[in-house]
C-alpha atoms as a PDB file:
ATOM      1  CA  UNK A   1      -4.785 -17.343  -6.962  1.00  0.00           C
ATOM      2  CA  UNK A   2      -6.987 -18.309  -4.107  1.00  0.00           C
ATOM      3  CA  UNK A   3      -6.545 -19.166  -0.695  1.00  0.00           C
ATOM      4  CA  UNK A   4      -9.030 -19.471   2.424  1.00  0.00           C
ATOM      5  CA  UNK A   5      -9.263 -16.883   5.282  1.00  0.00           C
ATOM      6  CA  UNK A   6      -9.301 -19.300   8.030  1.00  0.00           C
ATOM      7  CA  UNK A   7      -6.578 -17.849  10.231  1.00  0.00           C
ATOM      8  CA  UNK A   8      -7.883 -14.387   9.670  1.00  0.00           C
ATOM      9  CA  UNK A   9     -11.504 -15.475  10.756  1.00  0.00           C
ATOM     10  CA  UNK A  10     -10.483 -17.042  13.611  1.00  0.00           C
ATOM     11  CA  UNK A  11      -7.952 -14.002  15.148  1.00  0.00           C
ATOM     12  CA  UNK A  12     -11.256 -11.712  14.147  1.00  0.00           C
ATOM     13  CA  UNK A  13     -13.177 -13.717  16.650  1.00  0.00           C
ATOM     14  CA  UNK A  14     -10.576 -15.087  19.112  1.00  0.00           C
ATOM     15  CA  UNK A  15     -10.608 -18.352  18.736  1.00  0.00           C
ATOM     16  CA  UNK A  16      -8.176 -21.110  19.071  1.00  0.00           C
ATOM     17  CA  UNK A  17      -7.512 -24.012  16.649  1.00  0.00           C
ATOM     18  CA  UNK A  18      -7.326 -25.633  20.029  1.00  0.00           C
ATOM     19  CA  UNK A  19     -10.996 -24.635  20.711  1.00  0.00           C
ATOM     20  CA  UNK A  20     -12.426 -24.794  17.435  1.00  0.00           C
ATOM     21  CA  UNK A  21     -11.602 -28.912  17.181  1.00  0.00           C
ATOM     22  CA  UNK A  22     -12.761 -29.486  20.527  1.00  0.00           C
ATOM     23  CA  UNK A  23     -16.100 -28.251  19.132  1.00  0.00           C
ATOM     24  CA  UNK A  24     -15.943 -30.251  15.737  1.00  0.00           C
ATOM     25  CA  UNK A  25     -15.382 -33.972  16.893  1.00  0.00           C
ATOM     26  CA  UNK A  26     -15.458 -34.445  12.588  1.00  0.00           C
ATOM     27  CA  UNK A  27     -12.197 -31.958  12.352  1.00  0.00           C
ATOM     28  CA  UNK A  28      -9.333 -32.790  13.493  1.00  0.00           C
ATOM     29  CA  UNK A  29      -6.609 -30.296  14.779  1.00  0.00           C
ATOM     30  CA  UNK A  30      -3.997 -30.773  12.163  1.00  0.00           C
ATOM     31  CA  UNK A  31      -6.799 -30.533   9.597  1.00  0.00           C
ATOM     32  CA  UNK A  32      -7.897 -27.273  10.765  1.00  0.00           C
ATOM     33  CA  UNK A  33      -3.958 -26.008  11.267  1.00  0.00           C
ATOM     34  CA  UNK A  34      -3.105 -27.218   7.796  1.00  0.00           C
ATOM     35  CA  UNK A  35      -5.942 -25.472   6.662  1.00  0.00           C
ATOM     36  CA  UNK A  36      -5.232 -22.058   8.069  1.00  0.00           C
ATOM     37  CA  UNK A  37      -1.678 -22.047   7.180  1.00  0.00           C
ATOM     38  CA  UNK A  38      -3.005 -22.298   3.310  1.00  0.00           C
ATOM     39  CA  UNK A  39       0.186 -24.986   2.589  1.00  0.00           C
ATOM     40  CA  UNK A  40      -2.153 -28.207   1.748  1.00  0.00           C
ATOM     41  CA  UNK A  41      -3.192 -27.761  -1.833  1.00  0.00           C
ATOM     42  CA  UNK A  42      -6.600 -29.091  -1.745  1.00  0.00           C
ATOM     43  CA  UNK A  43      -9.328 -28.748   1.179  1.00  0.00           C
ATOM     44  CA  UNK A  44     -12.070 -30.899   1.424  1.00  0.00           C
ATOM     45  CA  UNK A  45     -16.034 -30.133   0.447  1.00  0.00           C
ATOM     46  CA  UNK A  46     -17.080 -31.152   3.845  1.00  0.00           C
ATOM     47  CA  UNK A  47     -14.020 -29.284   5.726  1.00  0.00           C
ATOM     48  CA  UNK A  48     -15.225 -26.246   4.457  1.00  0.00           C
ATOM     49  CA  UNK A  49     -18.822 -26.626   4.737  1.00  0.00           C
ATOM     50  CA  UNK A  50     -18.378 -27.352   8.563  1.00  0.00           C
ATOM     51  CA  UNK A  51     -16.159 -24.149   9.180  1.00  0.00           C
ATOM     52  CA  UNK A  52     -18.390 -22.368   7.551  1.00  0.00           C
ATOM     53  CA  UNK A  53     -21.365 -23.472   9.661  1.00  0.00           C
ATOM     54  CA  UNK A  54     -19.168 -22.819  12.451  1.00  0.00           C
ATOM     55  CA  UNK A  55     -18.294 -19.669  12.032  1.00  0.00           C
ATOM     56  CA  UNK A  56     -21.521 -18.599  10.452  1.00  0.00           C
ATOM     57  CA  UNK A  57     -20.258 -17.569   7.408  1.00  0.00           C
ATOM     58  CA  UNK A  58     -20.695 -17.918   3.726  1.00  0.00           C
ATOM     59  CA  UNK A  59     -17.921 -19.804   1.439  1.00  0.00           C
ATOM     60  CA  UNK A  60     -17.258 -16.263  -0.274  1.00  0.00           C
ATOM     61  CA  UNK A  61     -16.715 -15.249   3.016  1.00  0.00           C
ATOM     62  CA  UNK A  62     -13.885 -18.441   3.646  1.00  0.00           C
ATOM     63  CA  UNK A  63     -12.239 -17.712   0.407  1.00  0.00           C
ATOM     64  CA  UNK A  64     -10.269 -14.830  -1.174  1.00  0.00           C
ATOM     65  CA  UNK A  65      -9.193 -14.852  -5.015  1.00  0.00           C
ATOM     66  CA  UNK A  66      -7.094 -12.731  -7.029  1.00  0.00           C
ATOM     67  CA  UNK A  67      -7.181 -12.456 -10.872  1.00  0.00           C
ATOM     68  CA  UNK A  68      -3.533 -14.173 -11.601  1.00  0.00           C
ATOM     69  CA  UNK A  69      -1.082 -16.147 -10.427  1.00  0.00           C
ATOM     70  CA  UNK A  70       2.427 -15.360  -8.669  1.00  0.00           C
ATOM     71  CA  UNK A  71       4.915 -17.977  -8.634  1.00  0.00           C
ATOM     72  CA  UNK A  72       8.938 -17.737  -8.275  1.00  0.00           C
ATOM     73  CA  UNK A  73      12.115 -19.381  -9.395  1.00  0.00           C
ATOM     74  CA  UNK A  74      15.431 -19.150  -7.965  1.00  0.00           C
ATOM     75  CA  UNK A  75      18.697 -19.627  -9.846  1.00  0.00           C
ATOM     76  CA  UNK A  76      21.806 -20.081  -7.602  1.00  0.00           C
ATOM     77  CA  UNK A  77      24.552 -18.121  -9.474  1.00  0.00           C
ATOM     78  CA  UNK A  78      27.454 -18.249  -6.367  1.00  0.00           C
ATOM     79  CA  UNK A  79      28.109 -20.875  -3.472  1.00  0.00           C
ATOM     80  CA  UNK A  80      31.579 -20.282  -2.156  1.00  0.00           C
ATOM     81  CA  UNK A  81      30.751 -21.284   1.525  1.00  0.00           C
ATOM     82  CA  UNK A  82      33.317 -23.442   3.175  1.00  0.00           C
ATOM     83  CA  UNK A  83      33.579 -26.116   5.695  1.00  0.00           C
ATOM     84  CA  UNK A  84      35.965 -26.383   8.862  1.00  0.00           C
ATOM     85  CA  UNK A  85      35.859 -29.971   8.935  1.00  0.00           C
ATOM     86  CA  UNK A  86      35.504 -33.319   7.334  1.00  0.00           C
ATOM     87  CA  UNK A  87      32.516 -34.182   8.707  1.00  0.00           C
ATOM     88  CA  UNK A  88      30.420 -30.675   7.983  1.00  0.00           C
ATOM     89  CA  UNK A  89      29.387 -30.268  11.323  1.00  0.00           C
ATOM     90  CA  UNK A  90      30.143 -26.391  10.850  1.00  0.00           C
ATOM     91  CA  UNK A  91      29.576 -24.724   7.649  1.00  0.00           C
ATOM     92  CA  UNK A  92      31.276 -21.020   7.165  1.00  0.00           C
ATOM     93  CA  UNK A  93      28.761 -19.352   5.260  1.00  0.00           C
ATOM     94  CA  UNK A  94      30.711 -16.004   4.551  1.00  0.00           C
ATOM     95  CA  UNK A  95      29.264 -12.326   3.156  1.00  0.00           C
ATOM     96  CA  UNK A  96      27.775 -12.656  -0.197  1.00  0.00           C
ATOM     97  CA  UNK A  97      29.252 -16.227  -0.644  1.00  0.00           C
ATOM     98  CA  UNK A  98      25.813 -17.096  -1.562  1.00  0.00           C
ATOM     99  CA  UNK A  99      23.957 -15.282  -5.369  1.00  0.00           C
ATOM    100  CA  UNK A 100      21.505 -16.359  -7.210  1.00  0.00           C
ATOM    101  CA  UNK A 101      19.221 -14.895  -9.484  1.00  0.00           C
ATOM    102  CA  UNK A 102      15.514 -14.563  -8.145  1.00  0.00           C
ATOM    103  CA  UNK A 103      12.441 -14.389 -10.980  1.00  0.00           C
ATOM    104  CA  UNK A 104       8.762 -13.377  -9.959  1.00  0.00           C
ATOM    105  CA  UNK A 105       6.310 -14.619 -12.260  1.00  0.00           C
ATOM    106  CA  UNK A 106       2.430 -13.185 -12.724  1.00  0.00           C
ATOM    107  CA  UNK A 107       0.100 -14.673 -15.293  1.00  0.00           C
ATOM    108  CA  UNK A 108      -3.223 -15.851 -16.286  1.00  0.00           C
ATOM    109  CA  UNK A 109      -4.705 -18.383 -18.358  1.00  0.00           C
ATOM    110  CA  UNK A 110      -4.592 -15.741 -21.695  1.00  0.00           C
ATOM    111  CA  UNK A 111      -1.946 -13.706 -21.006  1.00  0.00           C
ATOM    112  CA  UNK A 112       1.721 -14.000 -21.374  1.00  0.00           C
ATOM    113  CA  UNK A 113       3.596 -14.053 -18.042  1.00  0.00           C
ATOM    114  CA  UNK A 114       5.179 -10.682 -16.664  1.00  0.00           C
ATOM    115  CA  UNK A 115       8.639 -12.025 -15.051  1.00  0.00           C
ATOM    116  CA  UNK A 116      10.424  -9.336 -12.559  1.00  0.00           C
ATOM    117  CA  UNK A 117      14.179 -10.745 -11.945  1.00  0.00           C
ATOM    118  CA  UNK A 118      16.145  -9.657  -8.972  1.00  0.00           C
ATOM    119  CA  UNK A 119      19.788 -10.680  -7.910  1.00  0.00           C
ATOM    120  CA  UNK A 120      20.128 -11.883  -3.923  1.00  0.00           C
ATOM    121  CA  UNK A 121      22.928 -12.280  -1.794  1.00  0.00           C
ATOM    122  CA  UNK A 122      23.842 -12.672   1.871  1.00  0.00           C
ATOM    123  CA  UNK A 123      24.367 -10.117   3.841  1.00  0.00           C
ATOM    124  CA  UNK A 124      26.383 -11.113   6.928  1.00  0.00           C
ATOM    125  CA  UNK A 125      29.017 -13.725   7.885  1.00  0.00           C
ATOM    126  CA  UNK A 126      27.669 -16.613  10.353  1.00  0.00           C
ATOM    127  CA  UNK A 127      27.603 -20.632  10.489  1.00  0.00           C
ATOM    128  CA  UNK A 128      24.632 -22.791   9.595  1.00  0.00           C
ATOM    129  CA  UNK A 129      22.075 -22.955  11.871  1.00  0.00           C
ATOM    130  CA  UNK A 130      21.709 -18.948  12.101  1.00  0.00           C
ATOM    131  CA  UNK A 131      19.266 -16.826  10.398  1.00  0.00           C
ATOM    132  CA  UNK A 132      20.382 -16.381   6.661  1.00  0.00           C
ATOM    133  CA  UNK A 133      19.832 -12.607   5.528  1.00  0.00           C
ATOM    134  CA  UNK A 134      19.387 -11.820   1.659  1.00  0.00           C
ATOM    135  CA  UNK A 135      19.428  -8.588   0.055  1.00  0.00           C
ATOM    136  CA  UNK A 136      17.694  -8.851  -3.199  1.00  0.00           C
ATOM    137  CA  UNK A 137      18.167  -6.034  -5.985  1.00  0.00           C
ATOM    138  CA  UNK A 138      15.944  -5.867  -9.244  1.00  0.00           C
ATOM    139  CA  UNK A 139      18.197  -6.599 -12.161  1.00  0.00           C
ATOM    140  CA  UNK A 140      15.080  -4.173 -14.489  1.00  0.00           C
ATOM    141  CA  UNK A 141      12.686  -1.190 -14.704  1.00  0.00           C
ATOM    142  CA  UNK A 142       9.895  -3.514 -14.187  1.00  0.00           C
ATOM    143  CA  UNK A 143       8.033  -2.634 -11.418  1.00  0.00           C
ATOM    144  CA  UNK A 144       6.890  -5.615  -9.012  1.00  0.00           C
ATOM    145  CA  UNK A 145       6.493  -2.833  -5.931  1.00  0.00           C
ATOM    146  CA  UNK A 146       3.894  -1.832  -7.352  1.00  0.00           C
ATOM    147  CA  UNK A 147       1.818  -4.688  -8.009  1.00  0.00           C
ATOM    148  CA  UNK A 148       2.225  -5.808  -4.442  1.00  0.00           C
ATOM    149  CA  UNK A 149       1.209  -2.469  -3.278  1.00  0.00           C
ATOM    150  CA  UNK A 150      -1.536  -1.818  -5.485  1.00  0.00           C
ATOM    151  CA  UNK A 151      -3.382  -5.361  -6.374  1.00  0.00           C
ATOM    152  CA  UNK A 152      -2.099  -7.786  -3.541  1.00  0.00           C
ATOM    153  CA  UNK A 153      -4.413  -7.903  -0.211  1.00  0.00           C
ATOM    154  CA  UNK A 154      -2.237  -8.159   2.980  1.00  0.00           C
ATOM    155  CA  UNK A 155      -3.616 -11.589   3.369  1.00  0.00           C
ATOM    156  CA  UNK A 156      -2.412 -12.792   0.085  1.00  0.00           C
ATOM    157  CA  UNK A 157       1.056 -10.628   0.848  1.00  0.00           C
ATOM    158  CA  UNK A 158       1.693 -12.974   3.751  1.00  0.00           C
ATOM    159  CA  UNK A 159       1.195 -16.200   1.360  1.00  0.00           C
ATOM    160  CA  UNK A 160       3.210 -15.039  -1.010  1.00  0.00           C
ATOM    161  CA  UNK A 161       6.251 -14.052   0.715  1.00  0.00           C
ATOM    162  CA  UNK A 162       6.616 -16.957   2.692  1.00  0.00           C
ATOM    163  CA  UNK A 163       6.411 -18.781  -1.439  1.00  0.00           C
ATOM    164  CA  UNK A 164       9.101 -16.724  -1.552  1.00  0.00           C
ATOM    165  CA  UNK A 165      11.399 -17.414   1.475  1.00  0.00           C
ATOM    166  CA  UNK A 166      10.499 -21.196   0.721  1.00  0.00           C
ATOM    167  CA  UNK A 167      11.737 -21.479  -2.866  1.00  0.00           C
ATOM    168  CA  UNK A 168      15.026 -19.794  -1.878  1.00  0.00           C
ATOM    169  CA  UNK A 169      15.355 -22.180   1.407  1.00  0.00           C
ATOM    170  CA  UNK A 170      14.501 -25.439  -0.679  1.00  0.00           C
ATOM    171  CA  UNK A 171      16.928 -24.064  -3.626  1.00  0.00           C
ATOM    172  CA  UNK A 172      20.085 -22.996  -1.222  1.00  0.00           C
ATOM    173  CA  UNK A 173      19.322 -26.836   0.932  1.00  0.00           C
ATOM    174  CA  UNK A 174      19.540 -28.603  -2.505  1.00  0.00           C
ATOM    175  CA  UNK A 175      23.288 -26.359  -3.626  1.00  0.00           C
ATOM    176  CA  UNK A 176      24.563 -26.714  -0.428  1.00  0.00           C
ATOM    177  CA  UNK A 177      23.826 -30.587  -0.301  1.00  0.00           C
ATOM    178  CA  UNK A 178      24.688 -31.056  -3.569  1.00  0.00           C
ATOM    179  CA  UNK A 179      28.715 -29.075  -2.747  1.00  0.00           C
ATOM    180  CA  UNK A 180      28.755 -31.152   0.321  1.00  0.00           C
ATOM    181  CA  UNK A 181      27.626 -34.416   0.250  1.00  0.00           C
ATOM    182  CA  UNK A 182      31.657 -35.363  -1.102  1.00  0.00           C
ATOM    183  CA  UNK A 183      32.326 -35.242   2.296  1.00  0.00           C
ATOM    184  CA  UNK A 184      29.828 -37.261   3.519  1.00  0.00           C
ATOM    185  CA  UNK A 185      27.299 -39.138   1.800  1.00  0.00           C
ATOM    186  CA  UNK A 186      24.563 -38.854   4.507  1.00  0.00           C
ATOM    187  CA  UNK A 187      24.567 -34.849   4.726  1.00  0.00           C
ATOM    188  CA  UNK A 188      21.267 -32.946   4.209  1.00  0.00           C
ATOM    189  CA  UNK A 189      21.679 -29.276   4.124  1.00  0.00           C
ATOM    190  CA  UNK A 190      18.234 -28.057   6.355  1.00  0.00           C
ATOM    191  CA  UNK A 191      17.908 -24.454   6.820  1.00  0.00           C
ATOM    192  CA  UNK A 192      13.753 -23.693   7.477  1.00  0.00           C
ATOM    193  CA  UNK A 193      11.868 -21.059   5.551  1.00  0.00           C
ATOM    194  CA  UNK A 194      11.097 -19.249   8.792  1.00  0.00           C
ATOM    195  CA  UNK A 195      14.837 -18.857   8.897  1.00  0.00           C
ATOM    196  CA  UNK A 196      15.114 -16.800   6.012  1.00  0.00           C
ATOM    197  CA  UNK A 197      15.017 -13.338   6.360  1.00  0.00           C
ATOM    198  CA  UNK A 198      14.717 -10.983   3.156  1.00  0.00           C
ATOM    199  CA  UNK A 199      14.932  -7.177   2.209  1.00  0.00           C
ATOM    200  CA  UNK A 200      13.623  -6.218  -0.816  1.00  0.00           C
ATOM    201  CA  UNK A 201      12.905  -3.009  -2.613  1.00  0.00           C
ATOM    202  CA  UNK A 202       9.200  -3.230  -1.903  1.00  0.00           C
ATOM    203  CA  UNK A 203       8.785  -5.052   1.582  1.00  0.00           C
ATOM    204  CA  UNK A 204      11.177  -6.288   3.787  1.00  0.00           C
ATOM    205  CA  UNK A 205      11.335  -8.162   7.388  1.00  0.00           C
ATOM    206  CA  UNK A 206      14.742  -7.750   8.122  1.00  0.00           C
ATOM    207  CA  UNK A 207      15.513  -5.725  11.571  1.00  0.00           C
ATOM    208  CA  UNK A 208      18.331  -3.700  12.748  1.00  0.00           C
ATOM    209  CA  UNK A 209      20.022  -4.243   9.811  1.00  0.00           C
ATOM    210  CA  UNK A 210      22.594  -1.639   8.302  1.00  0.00           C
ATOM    211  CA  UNK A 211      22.548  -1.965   4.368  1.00  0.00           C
END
């Protein structure tokens, strides 16, 4: 894996996105914010040789790499939420009427991939358009914590768990579309990554929250 240190190098020497275009007529905003955020999948030669001139660093000082690659897959197992109404405007999405089965995947090019499964669920009762909170248990002995303890920078932690929250938002939009969309054929299930709030048995950001 390998991502760029943009939003890191910037906080280190508070400055703004803001700033930084107004100084590089060649840059636009969105290209810088898409860059920092580490979402586009490809950044250009010349993007990266003009950050790095303006922040007078090297490329190996722009990029950070680790040895493998951590990817996820989510299974929904459960979706006994409900609907008030004909038209879906409120869904009932109830404890733990929402499973699946969560899979962490680390590999290399030469090596067979280590998979660490977990089973997630809600945790409280509320209507769409609330935070969603999952609990997420490993299902094995295998030992993910450690990994992301031991061999995963807190830069590449961030990354990774928003991979995370995104695979299960994009995977619950697509069940809950798919069990609606009988009552109406124009409903799109939306609930945002950043809504998406997770506890798991190495990190968590879930607050206030009796388990």
């Amino acid at each position: 894996m390998i991502r760029n240190k943009l939003a890191e190098l910037l906080a280190e020497r508070k400055l703004k996105i803001s700033r930084v275009a107004a100084q590089l007529p060649n840059l636009s905003r969105n290209t810088i914010t898409s860059t920092a955020s580490n979402k586009g999948k490809m950044i250009q030669l010349e993007t990266i040789n003009t950050l790095c001139q303006c922040l007078d660093i090297s490329p190996s000082d722009f990029f950070e790499y680790l040895p493998f690659d951590i990817s996820c897959d989510v299974n929904i197992s459960k979706n006994e939420t409900s609907s008030s109404d004909t038209d879906v405007k409120n869904i009932l999405i109830k404890q733990h009427s929402i499973e699946f089965d969560f899979f962490i995947k680390l590999e290399t090019v030469d090596t067979k991939p280590i998979i660490f499964e977990y089973t997630g669920s809600n945790l409280s009762q509320n209507y769409w358009g609330k935070d969603l909170i999952f609990k997420l248990d490993k299902n094995d002995t295998s030992d993910f914590g450690n990994v992301w303890s031991h061999k995963i920078t807190p830069g590449f932690q961030a990354v990774i768990w928003n991979d995370f929250k995104q695979k299960i938002a994009d995977t619950i939009n697509d069940s809950m579309t798919k069990k609606f969309s009988s009552h109406s054929s124009s409903f799109k299930f939306q609930i945002r990554s950043n809504s998406i709030r997770l506890s798991m048995d190495f990190y968590d950001d879930v607050f206030n929250i009796d388990f």
